[in-house]
C-alpha atoms as a PDB file:
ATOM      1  CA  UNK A   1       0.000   0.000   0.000  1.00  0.00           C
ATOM      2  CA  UNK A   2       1.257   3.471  -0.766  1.00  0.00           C
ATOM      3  CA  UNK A   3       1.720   6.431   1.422  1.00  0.00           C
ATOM      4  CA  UNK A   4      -0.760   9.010  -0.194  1.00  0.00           C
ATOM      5  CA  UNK A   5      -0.303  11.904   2.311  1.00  0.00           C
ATOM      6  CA  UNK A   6       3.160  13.136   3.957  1.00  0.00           C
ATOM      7  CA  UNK A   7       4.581  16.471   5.586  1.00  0.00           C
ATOM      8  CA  UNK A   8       7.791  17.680   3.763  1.00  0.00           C
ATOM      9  CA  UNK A   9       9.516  20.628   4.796  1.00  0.00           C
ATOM     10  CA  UNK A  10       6.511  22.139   6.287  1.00  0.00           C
ATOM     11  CA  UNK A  11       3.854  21.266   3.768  1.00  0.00           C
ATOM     12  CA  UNK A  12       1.148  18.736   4.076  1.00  0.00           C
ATOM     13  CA  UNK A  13       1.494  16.611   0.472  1.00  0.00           C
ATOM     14  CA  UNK A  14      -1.791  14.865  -0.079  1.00  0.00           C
ATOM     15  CA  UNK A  15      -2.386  12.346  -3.627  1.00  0.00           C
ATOM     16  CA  UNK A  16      -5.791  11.662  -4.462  1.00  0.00           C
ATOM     17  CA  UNK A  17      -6.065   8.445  -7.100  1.00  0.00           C
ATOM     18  CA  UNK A  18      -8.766   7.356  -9.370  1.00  0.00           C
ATOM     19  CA  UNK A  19      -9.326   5.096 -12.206  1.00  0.00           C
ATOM     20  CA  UNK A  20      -9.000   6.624 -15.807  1.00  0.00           C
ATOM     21  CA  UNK A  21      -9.283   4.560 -18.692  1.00  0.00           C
ATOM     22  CA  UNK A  22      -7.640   5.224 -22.082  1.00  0.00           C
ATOM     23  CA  UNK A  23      -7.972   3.760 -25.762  1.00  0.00           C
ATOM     24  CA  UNK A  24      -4.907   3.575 -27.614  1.00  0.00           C
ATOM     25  CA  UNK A  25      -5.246   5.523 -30.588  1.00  0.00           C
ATOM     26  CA  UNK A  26      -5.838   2.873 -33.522  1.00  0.00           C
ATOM     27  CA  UNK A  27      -6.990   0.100 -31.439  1.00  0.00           C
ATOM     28  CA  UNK A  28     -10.096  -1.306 -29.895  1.00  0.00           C
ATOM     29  CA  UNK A  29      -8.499  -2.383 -26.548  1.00  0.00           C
ATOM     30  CA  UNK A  30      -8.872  -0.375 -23.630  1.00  0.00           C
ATOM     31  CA  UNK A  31      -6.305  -0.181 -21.456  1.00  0.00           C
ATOM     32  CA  UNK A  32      -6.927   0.774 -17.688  1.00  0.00           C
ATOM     33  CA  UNK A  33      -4.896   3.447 -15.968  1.00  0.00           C
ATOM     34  CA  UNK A  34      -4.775   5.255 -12.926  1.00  0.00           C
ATOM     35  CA  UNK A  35      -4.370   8.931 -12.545  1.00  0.00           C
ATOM     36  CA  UNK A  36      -3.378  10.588  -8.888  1.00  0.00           C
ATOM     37  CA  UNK A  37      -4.070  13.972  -8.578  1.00  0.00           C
ATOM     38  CA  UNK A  38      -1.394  15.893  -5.585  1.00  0.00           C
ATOM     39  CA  UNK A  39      -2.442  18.972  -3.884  1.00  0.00           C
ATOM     40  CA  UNK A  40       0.436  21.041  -1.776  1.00  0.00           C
ATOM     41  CA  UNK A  41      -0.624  22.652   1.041  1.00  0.00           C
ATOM     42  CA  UNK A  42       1.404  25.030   3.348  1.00  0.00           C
ATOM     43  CA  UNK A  43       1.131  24.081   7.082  1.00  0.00           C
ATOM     44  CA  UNK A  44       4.187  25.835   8.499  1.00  0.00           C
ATOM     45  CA  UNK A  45       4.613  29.941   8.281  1.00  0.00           C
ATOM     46  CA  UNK A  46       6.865  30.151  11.408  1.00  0.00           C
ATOM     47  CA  UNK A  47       9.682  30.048   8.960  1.00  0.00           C
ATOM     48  CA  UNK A  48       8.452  33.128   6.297  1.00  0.00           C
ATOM     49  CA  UNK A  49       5.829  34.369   4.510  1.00  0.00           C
ATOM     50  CA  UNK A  50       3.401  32.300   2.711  1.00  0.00           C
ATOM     51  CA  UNK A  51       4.535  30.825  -0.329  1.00  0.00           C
ATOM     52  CA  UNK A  52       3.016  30.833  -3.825  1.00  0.00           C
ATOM     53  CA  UNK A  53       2.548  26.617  -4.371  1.00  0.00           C
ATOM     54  CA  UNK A  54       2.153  25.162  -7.623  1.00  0.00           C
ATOM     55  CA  UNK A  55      -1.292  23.974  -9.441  1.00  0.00           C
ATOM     56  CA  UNK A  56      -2.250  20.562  -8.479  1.00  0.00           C
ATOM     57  CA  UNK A  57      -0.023  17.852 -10.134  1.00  0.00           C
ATOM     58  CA  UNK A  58      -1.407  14.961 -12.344  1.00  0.00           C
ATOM     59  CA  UNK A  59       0.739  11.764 -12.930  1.00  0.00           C
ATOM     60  CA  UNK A  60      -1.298   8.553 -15.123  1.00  0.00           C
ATOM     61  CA  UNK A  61       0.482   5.787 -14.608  1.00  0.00           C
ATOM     62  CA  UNK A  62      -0.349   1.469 -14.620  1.00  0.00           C
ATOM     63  CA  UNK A  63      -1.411   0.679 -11.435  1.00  0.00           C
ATOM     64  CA  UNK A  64      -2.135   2.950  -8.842  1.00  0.00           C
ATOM     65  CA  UNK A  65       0.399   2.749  -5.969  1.00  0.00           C
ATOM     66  CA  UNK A  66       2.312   3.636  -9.140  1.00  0.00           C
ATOM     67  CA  UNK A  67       0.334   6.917 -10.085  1.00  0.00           C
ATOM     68  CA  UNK A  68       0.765   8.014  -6.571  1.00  0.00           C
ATOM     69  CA  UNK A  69       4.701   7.817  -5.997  1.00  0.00           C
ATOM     70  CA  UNK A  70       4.717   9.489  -9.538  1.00  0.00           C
ATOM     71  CA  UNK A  71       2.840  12.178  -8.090  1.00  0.00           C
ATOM     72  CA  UNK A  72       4.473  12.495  -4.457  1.00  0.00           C
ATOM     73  CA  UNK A  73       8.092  12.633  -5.800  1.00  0.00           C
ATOM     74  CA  UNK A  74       7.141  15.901  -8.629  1.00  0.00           C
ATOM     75  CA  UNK A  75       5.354  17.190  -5.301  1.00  0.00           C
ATOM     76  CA  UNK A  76       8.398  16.826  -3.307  1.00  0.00           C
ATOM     77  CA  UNK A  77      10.693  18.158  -6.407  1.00  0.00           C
ATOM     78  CA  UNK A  78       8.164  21.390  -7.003  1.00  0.00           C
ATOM     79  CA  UNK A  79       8.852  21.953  -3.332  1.00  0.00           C
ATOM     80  CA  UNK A  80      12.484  21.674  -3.537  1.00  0.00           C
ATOM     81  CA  UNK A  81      12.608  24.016  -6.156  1.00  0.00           C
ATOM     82  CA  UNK A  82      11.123  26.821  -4.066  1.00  0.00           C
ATOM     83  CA  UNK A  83      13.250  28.724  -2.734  1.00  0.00           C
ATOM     84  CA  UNK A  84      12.580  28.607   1.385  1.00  0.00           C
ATOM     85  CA  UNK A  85      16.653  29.979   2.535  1.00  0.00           C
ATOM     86  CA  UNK A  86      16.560  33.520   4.332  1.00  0.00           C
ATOM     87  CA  UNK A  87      20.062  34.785   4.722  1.00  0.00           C
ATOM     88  CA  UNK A  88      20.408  36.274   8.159  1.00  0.00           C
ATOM     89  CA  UNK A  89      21.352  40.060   8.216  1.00  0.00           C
END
């Protein structure tokens, strides 16, 4: 079973999965996939202002413990990538 909600450097990560099927262009088979939908949410200001968090991220994927690691680890790289140093005067 996969984790589908996790604090990471002060934000509450939270995946939300559901079943999405898709048709493979040119065929009649109907493959099923899984698409997990990850909301950031800020839980922590005692460290600076309120940051501006990314639209929800969508990952399709397989299976769906699949579609939700896809979607935790771009959650956890989006936060990465915002910049949360303050250089002390």
């Amino acid at each position: 079973m996969s984790q589908n909600n996790a604090i990471y450097k002060g934000f509450k990560v939270s995946a939300c999965v559901r079943r999405a099927s898709s048709a493979d262009p040119g065929s009649n088979s109907v493959q099923p996939r899984f698409l997990a939908t990850v909301t950031i949410l800020q839980v922590s200001s005692g460290m600076g202002s309120r940051r501006q968090l990314p639209p929800l991220l969508q990952h399709f994927a397989n299976a769906p413990h699949a579609a939700i690691t896809l979607a935790l680890s771009s959650a956890r790289e989006a936060i990465d990538g915002m910049s949360t140093f303050v250089k002390a005067r």
